[in-house]
PDB file of N, CA and C in Angstrom:
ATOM      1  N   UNK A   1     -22.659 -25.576  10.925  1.00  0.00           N
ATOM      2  CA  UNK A   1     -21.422 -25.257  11.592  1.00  0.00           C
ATOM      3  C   UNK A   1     -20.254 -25.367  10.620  1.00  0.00           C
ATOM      4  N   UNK A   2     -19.049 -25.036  11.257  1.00  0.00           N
ATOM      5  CA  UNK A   2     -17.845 -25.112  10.270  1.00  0.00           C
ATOM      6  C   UNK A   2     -16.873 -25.793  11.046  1.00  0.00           C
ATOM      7  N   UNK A   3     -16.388 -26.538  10.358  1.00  0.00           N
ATOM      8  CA  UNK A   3     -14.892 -27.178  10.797  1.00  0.00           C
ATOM      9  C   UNK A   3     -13.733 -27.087  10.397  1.00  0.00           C
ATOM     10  N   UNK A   4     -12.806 -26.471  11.276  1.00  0.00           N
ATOM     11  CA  UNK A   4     -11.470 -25.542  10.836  1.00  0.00           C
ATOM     12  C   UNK A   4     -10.391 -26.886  10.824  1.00  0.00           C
ATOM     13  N   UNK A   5      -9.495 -27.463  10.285  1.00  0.00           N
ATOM     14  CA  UNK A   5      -9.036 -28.562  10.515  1.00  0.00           C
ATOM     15  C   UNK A   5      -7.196 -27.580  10.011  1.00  0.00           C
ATOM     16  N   UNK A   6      -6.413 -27.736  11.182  1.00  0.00           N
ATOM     17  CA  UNK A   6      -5.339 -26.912  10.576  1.00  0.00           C
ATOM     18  C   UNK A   6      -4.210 -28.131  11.165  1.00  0.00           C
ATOM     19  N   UNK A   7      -3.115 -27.975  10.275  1.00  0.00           N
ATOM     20  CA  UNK A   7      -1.566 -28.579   9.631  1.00  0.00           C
ATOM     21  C   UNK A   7      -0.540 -28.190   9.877  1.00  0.00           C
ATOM     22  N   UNK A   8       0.309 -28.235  10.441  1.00  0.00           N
ATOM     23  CA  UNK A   8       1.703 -27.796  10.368  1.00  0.00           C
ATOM     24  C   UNK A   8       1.989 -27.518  11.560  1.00  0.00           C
ATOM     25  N   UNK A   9       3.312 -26.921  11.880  1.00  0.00           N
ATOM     26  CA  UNK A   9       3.568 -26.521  13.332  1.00  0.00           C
ATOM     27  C   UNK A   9       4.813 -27.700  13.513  1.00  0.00           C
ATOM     28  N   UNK A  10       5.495 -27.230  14.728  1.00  0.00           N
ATOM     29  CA  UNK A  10       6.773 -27.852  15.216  1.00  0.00           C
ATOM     30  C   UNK A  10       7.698 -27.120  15.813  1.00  0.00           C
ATOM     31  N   UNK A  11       8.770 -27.806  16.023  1.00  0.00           N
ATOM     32  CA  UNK A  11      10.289 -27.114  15.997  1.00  0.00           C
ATOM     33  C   UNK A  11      10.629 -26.758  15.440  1.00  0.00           C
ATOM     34  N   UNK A  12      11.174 -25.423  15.017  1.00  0.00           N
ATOM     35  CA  UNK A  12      12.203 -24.767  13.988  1.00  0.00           C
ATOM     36  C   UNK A  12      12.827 -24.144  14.584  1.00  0.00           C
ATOM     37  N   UNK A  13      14.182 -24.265  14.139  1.00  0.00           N
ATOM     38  CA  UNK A  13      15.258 -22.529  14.516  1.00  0.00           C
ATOM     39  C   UNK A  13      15.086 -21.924  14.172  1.00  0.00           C
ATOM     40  N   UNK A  14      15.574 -20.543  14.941  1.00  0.00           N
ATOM     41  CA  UNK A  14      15.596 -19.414  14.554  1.00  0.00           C
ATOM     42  C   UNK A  14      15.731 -18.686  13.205  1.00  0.00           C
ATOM     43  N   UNK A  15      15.522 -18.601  12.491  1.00  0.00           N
ATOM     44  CA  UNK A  15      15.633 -17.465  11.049  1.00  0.00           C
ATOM     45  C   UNK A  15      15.117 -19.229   9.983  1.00  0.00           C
ATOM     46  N   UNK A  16      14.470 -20.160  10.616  1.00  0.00           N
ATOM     47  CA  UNK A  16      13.798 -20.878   9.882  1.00  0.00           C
ATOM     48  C   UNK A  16      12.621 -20.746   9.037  1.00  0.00           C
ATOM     49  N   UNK A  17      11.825 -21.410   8.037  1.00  0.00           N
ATOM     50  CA  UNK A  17      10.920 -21.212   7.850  1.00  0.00           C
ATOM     51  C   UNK A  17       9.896 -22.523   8.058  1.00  0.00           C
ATOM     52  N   UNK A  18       8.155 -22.341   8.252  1.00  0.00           N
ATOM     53  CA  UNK A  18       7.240 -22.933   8.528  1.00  0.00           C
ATOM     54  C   UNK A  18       6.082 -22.261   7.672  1.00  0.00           C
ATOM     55  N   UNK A  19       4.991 -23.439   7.201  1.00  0.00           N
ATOM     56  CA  UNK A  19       4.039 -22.893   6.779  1.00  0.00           C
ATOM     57  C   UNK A  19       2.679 -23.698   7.376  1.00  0.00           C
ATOM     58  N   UNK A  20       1.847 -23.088   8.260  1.00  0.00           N
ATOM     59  CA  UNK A  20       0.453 -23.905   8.240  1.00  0.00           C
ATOM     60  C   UNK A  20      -0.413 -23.520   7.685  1.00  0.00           C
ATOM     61  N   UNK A  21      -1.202 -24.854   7.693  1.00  0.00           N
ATOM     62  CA  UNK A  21      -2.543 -24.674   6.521  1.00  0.00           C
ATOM     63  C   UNK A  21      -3.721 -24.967   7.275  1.00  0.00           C
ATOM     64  N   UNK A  22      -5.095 -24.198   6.933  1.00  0.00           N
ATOM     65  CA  UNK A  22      -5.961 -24.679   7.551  1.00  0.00           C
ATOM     66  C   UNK A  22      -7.067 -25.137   6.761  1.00  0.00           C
ATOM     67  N   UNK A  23      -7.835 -26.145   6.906  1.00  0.00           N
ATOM     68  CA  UNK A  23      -8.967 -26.064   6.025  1.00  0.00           C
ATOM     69  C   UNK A  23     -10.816 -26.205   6.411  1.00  0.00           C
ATOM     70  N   UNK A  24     -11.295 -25.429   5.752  1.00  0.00           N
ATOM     71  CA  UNK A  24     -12.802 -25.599   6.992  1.00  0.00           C
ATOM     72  C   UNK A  24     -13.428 -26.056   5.822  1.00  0.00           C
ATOM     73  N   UNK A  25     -14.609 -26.749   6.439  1.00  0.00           N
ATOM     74  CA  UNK A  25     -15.498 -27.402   6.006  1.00  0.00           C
ATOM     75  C   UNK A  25     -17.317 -27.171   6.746  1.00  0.00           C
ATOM     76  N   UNK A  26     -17.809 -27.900   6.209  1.00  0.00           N
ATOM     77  CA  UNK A  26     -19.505 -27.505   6.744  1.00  0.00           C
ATOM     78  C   UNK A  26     -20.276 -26.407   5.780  1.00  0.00           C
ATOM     79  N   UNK A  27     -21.332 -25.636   6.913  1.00  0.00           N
ATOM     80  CA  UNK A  27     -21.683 -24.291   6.310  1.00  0.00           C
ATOM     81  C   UNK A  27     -20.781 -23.293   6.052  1.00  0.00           C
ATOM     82  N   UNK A  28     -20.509 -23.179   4.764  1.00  0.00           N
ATOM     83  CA  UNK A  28     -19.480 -22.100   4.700  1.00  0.00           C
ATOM     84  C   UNK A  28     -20.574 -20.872   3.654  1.00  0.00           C
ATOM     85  N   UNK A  29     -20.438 -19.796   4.588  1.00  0.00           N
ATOM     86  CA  UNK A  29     -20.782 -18.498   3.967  1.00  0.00           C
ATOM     87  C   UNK A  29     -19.946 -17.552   3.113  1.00  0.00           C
ATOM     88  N   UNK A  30     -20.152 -16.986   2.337  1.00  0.00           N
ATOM     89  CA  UNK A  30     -19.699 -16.030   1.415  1.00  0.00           C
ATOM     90  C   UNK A  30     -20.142 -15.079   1.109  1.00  0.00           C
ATOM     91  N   UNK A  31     -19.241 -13.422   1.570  1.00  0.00           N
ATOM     92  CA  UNK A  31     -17.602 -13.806   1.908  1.00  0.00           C
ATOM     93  C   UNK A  31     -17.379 -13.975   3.213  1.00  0.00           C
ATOM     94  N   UNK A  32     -16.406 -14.451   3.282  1.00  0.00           N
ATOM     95  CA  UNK A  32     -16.018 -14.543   4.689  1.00  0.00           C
ATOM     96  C   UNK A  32     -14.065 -14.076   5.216  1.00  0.00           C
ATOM     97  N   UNK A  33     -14.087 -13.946   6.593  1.00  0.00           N
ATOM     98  CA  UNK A  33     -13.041 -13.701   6.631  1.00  0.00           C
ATOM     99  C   UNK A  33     -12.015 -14.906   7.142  1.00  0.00           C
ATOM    100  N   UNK A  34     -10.465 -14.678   6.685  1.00  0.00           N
ATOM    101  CA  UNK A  34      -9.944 -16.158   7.184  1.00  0.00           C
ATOM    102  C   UNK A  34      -8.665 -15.848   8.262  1.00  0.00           C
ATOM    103  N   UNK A  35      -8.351 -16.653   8.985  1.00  0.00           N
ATOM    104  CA  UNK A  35      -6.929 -15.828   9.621  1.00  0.00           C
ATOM    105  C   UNK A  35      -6.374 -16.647  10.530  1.00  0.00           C
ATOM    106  N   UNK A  36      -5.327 -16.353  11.169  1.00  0.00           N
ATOM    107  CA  UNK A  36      -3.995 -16.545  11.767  1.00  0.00           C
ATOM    108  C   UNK A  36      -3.886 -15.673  13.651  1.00  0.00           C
ATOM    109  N   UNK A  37      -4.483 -16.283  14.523  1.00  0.00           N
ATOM    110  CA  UNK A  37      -4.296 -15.555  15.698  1.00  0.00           C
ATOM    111  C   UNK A  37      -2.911 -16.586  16.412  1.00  0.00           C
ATOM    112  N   UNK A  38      -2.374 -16.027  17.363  1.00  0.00           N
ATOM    113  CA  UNK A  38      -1.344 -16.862  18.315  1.00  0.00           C
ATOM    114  C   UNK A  38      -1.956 -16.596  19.642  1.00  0.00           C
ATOM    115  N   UNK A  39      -1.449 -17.552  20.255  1.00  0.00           N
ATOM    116  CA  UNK A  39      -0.933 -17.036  21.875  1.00  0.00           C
ATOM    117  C   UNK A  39       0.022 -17.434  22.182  1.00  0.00           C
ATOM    118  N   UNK A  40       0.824 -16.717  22.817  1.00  0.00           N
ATOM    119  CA  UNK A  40       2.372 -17.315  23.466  1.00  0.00           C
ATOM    120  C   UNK A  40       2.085 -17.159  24.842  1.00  0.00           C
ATOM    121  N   UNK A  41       3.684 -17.717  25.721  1.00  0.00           N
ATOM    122  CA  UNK A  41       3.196 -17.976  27.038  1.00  0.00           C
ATOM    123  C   UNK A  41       3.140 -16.920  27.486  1.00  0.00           C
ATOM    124  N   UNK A  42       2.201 -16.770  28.934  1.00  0.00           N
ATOM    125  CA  UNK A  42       1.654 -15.771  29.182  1.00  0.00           C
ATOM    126  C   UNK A  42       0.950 -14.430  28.659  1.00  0.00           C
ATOM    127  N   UNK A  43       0.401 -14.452  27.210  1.00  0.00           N
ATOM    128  CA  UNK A  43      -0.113 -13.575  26.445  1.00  0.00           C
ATOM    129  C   UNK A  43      -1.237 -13.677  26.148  1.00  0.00           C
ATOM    130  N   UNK A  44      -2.097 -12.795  25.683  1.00  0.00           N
ATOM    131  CA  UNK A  44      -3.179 -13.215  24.922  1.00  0.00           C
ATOM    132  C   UNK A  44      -3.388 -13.521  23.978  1.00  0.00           C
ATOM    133  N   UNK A  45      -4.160 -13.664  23.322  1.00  0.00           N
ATOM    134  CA  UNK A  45      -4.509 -14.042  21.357  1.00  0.00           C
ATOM    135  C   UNK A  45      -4.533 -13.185  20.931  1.00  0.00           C
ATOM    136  N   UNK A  46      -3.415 -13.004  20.518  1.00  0.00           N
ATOM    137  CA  UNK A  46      -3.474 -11.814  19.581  1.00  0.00           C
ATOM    138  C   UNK A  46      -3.582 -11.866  17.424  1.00  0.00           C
ATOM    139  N   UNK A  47      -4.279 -11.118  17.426  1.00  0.00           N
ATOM    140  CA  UNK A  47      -3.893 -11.149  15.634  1.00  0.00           C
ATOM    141  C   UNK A  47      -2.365 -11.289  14.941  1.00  0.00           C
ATOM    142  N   UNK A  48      -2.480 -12.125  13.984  1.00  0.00           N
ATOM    143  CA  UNK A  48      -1.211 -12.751  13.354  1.00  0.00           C
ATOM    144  C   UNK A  48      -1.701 -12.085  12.000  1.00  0.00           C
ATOM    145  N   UNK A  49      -2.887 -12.532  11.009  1.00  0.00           N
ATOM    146  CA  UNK A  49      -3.407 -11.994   9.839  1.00  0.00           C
ATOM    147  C   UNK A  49      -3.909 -12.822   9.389  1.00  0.00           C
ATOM    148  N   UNK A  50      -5.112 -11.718   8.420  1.00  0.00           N
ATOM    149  CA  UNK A  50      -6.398 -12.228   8.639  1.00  0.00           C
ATOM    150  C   UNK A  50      -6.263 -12.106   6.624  1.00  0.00           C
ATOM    151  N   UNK A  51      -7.304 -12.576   5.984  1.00  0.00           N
ATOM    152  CA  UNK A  51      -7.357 -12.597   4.481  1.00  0.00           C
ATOM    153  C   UNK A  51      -8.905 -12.468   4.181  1.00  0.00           C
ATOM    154  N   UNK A  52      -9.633 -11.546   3.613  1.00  0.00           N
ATOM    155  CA  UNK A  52     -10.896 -11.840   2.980  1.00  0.00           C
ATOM    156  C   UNK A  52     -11.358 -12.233   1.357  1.00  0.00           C
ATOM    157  N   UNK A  53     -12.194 -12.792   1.379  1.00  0.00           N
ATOM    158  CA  UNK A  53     -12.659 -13.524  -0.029  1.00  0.00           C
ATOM    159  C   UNK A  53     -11.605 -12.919  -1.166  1.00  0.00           C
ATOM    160  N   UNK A  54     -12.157 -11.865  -1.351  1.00  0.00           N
ATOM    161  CA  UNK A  54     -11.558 -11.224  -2.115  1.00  0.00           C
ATOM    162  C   UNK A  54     -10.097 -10.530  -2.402  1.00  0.00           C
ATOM    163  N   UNK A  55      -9.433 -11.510  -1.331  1.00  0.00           N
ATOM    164  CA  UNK A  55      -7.592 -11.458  -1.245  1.00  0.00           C
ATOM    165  C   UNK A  55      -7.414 -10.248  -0.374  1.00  0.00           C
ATOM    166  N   UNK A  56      -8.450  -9.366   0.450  1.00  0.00           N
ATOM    167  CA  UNK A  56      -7.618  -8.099   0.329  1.00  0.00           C
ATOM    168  C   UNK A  56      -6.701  -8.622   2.034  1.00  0.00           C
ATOM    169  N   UNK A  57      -5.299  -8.342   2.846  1.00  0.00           N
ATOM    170  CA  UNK A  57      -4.959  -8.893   3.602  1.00  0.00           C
ATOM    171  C   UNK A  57      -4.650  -7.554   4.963  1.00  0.00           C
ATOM    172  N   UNK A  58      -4.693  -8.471   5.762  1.00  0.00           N
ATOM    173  CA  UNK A  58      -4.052  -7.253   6.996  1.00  0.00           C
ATOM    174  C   UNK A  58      -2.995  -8.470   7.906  1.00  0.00           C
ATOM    175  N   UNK A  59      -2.211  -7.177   8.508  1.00  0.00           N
ATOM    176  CA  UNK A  59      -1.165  -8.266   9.253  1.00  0.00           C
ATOM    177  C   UNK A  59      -0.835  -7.587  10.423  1.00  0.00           C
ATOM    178  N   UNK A  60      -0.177  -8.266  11.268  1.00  0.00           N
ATOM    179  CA  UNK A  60       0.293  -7.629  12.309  1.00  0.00           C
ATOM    180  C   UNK A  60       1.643  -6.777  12.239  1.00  0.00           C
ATOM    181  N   UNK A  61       1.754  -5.936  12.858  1.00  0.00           N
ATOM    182  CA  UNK A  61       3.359  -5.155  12.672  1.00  0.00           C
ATOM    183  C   UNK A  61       4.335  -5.813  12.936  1.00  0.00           C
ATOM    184  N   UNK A  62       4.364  -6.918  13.970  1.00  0.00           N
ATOM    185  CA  UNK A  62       5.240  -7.296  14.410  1.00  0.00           C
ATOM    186  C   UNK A  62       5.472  -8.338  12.981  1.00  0.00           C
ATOM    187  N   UNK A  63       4.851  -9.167  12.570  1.00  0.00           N
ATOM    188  CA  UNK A  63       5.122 -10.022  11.365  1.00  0.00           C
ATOM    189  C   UNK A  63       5.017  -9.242  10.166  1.00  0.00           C
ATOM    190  N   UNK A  64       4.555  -8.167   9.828  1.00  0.00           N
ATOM    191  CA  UNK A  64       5.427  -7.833   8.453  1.00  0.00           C
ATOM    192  C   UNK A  64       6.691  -7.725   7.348  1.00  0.00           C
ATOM    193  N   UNK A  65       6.493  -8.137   6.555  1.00  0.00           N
ATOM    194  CA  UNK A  65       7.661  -8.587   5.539  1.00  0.00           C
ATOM    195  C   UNK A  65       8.135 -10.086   5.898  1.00  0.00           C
ATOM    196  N   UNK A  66       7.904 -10.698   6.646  1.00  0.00           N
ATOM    197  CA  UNK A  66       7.966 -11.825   6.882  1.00  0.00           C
ATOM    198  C   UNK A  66       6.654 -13.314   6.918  1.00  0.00           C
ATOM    199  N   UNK A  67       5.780 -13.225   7.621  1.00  0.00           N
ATOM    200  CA  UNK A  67       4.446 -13.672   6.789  1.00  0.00           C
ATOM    201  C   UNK A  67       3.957 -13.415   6.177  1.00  0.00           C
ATOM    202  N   UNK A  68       3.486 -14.719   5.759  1.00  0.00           N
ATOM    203  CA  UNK A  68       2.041 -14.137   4.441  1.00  0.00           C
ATOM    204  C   UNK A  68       1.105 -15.062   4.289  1.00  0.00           C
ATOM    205  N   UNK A  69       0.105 -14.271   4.623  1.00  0.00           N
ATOM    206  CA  UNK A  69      -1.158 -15.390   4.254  1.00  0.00           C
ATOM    207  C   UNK A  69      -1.988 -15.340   2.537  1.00  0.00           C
ATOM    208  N   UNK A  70      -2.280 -16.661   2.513  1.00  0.00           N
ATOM    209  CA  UNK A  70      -3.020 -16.569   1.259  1.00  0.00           C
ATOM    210  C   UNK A  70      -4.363 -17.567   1.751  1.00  0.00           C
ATOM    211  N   UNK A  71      -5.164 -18.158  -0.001  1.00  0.00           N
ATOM    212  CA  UNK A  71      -6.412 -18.806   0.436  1.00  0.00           C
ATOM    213  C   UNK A  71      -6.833 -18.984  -0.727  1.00  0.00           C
ATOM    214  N   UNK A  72      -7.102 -20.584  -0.914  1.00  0.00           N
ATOM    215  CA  UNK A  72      -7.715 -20.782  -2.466  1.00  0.00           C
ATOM    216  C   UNK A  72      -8.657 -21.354  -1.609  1.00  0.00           C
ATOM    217  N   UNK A  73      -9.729 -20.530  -2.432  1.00  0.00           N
ATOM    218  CA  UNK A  73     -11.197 -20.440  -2.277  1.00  0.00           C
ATOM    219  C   UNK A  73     -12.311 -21.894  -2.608  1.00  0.00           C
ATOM    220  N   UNK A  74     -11.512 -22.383  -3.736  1.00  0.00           N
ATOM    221  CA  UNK A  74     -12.350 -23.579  -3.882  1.00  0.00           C
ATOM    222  C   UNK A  74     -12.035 -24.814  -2.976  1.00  0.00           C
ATOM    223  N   UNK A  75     -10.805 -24.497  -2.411  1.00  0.00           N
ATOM    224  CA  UNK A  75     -10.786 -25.612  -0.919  1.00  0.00           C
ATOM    225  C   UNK A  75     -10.800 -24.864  -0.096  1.00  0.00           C
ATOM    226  N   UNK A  76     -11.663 -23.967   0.290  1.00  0.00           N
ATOM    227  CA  UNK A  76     -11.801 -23.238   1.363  1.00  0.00           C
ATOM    228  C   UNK A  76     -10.626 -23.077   2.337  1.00  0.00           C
ATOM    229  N   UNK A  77      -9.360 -22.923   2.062  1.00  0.00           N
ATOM    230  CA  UNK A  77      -8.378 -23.438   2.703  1.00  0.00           C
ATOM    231  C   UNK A  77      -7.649 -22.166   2.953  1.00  0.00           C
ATOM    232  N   UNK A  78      -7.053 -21.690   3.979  1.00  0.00           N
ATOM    233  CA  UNK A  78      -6.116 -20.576   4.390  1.00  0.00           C
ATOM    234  C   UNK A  78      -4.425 -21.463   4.531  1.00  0.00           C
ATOM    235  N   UNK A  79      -3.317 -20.481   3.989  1.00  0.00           N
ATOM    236  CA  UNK A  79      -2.298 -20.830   4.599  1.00  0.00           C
ATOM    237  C   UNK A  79      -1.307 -19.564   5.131  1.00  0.00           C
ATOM    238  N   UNK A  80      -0.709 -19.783   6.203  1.00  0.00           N
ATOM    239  CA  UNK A  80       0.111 -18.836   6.662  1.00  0.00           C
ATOM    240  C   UNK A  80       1.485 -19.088   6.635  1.00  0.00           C
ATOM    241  N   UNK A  81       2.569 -18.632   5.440  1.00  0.00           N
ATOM    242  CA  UNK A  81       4.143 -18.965   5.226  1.00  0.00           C
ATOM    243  C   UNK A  81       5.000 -18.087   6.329  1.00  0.00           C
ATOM    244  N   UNK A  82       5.552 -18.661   6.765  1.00  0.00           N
ATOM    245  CA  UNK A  82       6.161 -18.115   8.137  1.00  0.00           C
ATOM    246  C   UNK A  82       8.033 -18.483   7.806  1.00  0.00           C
ATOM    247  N   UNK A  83       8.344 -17.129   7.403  1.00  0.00           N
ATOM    248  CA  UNK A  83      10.078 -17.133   7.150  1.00  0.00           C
ATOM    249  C   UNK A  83      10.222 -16.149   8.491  1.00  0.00           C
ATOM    250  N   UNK A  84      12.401 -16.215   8.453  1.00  0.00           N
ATOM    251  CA  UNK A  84      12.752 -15.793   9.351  1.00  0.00           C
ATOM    252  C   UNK A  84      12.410 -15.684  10.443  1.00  0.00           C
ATOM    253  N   UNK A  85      11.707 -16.487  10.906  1.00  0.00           N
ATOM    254  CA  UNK A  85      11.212 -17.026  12.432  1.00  0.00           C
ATOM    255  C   UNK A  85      11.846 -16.583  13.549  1.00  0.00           C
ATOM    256  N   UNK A  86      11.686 -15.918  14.741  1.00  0.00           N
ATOM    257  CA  UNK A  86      12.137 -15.612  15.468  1.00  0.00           C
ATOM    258  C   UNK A  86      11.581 -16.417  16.482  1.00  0.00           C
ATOM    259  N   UNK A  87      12.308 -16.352  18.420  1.00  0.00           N
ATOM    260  CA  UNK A  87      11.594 -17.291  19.494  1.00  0.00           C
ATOM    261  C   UNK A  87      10.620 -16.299  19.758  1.00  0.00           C
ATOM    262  N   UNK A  88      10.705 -14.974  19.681  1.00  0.00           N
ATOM    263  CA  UNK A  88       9.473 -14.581  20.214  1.00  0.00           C
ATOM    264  C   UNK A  88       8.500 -14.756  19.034  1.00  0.00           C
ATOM    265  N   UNK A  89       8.263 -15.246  18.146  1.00  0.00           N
ATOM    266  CA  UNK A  89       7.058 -16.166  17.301  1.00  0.00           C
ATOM    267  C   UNK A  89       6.802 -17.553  17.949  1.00  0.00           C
ATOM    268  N   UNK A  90       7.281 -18.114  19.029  1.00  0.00           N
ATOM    269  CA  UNK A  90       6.717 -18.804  19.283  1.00  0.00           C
ATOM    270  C   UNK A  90       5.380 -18.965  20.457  1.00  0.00           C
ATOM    271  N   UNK A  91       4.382 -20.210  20.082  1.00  0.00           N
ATOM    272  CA  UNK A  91       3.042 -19.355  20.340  1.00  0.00           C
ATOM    273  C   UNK A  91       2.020 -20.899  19.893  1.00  0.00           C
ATOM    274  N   UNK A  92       0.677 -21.267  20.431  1.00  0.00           N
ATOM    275  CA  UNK A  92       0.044 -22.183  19.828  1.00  0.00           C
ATOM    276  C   UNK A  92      -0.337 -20.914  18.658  1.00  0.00           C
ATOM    277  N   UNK A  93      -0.548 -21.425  17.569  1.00  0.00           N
ATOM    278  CA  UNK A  93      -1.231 -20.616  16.324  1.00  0.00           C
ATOM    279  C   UNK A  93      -2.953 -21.154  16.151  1.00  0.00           C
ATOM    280  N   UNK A  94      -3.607 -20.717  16.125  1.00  0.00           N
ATOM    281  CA  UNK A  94      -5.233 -20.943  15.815  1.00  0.00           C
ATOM    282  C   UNK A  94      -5.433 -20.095  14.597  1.00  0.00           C
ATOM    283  N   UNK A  95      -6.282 -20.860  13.801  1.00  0.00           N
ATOM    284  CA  UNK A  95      -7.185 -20.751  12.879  1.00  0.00           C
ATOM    285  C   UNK A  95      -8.284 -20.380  13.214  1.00  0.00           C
ATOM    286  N   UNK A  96      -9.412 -18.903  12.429  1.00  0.00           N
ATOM    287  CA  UNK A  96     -10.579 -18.769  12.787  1.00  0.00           C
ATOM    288  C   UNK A  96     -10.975 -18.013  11.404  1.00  0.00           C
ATOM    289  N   UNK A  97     -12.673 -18.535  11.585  1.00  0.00           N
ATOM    290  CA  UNK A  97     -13.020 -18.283  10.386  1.00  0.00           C
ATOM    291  C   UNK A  97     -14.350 -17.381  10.983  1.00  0.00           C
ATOM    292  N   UNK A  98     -15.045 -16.584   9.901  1.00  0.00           N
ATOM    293  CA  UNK A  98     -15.976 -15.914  10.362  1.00  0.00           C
ATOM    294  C   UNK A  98     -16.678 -15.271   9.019  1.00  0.00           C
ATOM    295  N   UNK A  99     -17.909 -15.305   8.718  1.00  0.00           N
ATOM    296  CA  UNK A  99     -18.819 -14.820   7.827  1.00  0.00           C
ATOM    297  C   UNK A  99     -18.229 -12.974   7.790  1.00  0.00           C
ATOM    298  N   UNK A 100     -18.762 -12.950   6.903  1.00  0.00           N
ATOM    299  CA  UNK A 100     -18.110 -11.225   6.835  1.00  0.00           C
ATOM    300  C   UNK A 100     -19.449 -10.457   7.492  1.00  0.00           C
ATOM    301  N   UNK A 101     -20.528 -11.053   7.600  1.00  0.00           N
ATOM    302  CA  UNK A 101     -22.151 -10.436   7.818  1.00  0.00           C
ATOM    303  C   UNK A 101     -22.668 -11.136   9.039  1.00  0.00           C
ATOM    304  N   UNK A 102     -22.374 -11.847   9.678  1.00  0.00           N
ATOM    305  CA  UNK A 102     -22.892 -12.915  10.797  1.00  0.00           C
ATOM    306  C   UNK A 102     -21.979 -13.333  11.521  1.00  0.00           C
ATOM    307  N   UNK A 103     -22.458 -13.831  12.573  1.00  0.00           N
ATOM    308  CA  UNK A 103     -21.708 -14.713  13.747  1.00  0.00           C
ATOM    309  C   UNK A 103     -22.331 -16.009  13.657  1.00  0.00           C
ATOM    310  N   UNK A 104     -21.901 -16.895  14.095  1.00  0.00           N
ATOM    311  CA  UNK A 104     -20.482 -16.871  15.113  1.00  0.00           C
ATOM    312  C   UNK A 104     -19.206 -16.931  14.316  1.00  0.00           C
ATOM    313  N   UNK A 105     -18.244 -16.633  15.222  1.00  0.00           N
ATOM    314  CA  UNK A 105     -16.850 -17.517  14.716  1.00  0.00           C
ATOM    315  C   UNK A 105     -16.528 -18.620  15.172  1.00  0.00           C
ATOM    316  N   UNK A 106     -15.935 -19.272  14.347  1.00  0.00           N
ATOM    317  CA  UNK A 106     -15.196 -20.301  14.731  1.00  0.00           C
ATOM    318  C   UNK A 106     -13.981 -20.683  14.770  1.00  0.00           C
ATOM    319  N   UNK A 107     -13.288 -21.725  15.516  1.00  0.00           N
ATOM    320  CA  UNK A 107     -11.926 -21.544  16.133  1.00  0.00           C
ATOM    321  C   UNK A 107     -11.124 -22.809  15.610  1.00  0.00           C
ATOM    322  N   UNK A 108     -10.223 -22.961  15.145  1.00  0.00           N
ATOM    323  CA  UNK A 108      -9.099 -24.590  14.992  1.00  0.00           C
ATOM    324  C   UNK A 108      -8.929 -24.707  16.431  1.00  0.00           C
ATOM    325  N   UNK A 109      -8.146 -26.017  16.526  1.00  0.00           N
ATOM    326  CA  UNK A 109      -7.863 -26.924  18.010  1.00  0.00           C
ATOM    327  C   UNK A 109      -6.430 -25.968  17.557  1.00  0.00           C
ATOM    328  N   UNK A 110      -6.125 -25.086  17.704  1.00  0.00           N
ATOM    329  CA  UNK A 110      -4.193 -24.677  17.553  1.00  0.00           C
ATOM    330  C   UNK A 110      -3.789 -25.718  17.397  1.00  0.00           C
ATOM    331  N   UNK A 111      -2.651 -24.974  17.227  1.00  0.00           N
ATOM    332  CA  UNK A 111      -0.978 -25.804  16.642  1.00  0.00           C
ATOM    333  C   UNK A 111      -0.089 -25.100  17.046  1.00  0.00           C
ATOM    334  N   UNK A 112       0.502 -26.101  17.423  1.00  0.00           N
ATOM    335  CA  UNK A 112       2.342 -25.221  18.832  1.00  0.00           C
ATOM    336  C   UNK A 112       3.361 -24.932  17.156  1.00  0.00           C
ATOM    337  N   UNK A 113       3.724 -24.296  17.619  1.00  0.00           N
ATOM    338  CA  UNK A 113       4.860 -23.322  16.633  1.00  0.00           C
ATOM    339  C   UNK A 113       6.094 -23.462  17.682  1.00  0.00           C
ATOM    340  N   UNK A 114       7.356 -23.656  17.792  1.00  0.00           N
ATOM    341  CA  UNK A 114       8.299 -23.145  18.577  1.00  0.00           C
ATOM    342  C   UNK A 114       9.462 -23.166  18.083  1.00  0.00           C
ATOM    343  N   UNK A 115       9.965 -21.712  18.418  1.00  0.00           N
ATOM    344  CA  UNK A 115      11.152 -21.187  17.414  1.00  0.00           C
ATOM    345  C   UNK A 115      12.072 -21.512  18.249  1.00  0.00           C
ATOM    346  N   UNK A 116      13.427 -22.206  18.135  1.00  0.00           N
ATOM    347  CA  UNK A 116      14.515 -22.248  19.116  1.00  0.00           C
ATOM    348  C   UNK A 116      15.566 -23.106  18.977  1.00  0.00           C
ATOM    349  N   UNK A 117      16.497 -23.051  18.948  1.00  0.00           N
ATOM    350  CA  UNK A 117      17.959 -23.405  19.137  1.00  0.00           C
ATOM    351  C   UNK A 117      18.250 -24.704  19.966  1.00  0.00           C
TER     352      UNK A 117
END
């Protein structure tokens, strides 16, 4: 199994910045994919952005030019830098990791994010 163990999260204002980190541990396969989902209230989980082994990245429209995920590989570790923050970014954030060739995925316990004044 894998264990997603993720960092960060809080209060920030508006046009603030935040960065969480996640780090998994266990069976870890290679490559794999790493990433950033939310849910806010009343929404679903939606994709935030995702990073594979090999750096290549995807993001959501709504967070472009403003996040960015990265991932050093030898601590198996993802982080997501979160500038200009808006309230509608706020959201628990989850971590999930997933083999690029196999299932399952796996999920972090989230972390509350909340943007606001």
């Amino acid at each position: 199994q894998v264990q997603l163990v993720e960092s960060g999260g809080g209060l920030v204002q508006p046009g603030g910045s935040m960065r969480l980190s996640c780090a998994a541990s266990g069976s870890i396969f290679n490559p794999n994919v790493m990433g950033w989902y939310r849910q806010g209230p009343g929404k679903e989980r939606d994709l935030v952005a995702v990073i594979m082994s090999d750096g290549t990245t995807d993001y959501a429209e709504a967070v472009k030019g403003r996040f960015t995920i990265s991932r050093v590989n030898a601590k198996n570790t993802v982080y997501l830098q979160m500038n200009s923050l808006k309230p509608e970014d706020t959201a628990v954030y989850y971590c999930r990791f997933s083999s690029t060739y196999w299932h399952p995925v796996y999920w972090g316990q989230g972390t509350q994010v909340t943007v606001s004044s």
